[in-house]
Protein backbone atom coordinates (compact mmCIF):
# COMPACT_ATOMS: atom_id res chain seq x y z
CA UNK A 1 182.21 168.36 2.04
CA UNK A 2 185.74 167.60 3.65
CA UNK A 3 186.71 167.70 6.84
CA UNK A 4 190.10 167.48 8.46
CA UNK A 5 192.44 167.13 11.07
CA UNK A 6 196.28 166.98 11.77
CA UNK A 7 198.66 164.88 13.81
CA UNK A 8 202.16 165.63 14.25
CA UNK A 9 204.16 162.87 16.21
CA UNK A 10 207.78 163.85 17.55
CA UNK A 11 209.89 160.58 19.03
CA UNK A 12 209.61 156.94 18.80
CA UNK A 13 206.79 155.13 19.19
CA UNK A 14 207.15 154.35 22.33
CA UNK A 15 208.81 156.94 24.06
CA UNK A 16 206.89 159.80 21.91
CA UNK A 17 204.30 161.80 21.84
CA UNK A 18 201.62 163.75 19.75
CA UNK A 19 198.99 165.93 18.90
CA UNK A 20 196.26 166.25 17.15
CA UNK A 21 194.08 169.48 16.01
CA UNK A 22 191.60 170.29 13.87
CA UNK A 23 190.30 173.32 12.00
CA UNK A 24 187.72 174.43 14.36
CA UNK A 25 189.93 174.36 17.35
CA UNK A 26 188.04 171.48 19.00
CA UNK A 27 190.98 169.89 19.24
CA UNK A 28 194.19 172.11 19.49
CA UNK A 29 197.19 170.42 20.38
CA UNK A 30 195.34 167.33 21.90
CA UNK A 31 198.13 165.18 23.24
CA UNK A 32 198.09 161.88 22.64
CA UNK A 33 201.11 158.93 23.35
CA UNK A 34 201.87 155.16 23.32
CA UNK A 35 200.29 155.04 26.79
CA UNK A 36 197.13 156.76 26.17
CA UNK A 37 196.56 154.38 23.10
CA UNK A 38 197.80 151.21 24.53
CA UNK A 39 197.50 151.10 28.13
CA UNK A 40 194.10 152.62 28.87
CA UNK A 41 195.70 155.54 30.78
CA UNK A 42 194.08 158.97 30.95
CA UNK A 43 194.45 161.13 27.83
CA UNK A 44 193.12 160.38 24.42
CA UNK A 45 193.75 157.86 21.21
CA UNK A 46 192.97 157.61 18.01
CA UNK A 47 190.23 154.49 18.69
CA UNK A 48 188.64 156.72 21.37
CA UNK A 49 187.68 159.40 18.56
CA UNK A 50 186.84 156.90 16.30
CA UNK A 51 184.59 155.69 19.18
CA UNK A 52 183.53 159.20 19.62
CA UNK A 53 183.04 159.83 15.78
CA UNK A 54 180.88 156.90 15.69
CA UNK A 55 178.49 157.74 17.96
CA UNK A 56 177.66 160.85 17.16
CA UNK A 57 177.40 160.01 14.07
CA UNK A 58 174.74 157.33 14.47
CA UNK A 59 172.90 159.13 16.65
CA UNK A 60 172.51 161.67 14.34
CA UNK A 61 171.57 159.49 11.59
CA UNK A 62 169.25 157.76 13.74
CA UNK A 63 167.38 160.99 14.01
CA UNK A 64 167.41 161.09 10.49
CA UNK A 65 165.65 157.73 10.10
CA UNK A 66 162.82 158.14 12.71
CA UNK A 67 161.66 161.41 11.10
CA UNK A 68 161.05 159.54 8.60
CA UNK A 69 158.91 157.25 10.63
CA UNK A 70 157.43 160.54 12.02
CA UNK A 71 158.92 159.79 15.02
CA UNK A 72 161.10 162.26 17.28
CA UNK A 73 162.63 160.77 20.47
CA UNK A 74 162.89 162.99 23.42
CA UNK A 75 166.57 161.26 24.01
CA UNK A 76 168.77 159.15 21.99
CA UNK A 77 172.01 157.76 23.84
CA UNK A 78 174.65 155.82 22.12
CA UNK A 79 177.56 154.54 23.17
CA UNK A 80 180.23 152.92 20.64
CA UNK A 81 183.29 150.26 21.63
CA UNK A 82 185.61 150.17 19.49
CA UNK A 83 187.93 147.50 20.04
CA UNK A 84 191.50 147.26 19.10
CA UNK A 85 193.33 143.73 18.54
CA UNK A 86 196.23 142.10 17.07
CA UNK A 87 195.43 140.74 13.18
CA UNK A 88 198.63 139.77 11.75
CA UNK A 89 200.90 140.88 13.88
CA UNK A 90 199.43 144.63 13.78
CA UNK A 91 196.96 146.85 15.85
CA UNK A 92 193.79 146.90 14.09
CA UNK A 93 190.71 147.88 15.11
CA UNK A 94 188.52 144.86 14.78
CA UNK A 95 184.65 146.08 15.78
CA UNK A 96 182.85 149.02 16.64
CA UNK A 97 179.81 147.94 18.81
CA UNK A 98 176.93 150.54 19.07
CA UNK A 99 174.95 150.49 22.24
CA UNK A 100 171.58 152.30 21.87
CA UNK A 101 169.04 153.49 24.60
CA UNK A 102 166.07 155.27 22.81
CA UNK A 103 163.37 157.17 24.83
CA UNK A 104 160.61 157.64 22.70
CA UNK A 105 157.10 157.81 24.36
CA UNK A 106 154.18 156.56 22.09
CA UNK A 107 156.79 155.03 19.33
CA UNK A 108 156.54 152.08 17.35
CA UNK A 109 159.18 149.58 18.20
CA UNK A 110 159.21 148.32 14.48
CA UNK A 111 160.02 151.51 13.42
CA UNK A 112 162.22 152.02 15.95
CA UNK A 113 164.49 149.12 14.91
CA UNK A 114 164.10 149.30 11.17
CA UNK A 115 165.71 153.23 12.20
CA UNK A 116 168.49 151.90 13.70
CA UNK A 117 169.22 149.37 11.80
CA UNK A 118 168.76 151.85 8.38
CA UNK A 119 171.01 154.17 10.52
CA UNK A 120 173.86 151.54 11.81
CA UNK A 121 173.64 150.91 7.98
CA UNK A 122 174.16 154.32 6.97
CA UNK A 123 175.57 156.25 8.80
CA UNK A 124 178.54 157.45 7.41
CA UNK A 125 181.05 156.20 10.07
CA UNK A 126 179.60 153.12 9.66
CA UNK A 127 180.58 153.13 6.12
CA UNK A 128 183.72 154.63 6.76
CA UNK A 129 184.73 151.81 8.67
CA UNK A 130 185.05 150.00 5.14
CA UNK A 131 186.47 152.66 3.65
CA UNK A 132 189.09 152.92 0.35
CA UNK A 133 191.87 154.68 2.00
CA UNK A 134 194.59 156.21 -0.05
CA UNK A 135 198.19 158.54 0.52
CA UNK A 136 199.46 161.58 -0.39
CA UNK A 137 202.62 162.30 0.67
CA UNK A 138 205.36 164.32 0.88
CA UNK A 139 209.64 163.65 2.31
CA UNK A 140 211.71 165.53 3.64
CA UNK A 141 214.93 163.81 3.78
């Protein structure tokens, strides 16, 4: 299964802008600009939907892994931080941090944490985070 989404960029870096859209039209056009992604003003970055991604995608995984336990919380809340330093002289995002509240009445709290720790492990954000990445590309010049 692939999924995708596209950014075009118009400008500098600085005094540019961009958008980003996917396929399903849950973003269309999103705009996005120096500012939002490195001033914490209003509007959205590429960190904050990696934030997002993450998230939702433990959560979901997390889901996954209590079933297995037989467990099924009644709520599942997760919050992610992804942080974005300098490492060399270039933006890089340096940790995601997961911040989980679970309500689950009756559960085991083993099995709670071996979930979320199987989930954290595998969820595929998580992985993605040390992912090969590789380039296709095309120029117009």
């Amino acid at each position: 299964m692939q999924r995708q989404a596209t950014a075009v960029w118009s400008g500098g870096l600085k005094d540019g802008k961009g958008t980003l859209t996917t396929p399903t039209g849950v973003l269309k056009e999103t705009p996005y600009t120096f500012v939002t992604r490195f001033e914490n003003t209003q509007g959205t970055s590429p960190e904050e939907l990696i934030a997002a991604a993450h998230a939702g995608c433990f959560a979901m995984a997390l889901s996954g892994e209590l079933s297995k336990a037989h467990i099924t919380a009644q709520r599942i809340e997760t919050t992610a931080r992804v942080t974005l330093d300098t490492v060399d002289g270039k933006p890089t995002v340096t940790t995601s941090e997961l911040s989980l509240t679970v309500n689950a009445p009756g559960a085991n709290q083993a099995a709670i944490d071996k979930a979320a720790n199987d989930a954290k492990a595998g969820c595929p954000v998580s992985r993605l985070l040390n992912a090969k990445v590789t380039l296709a590309m095309t120029v117009h010049v």
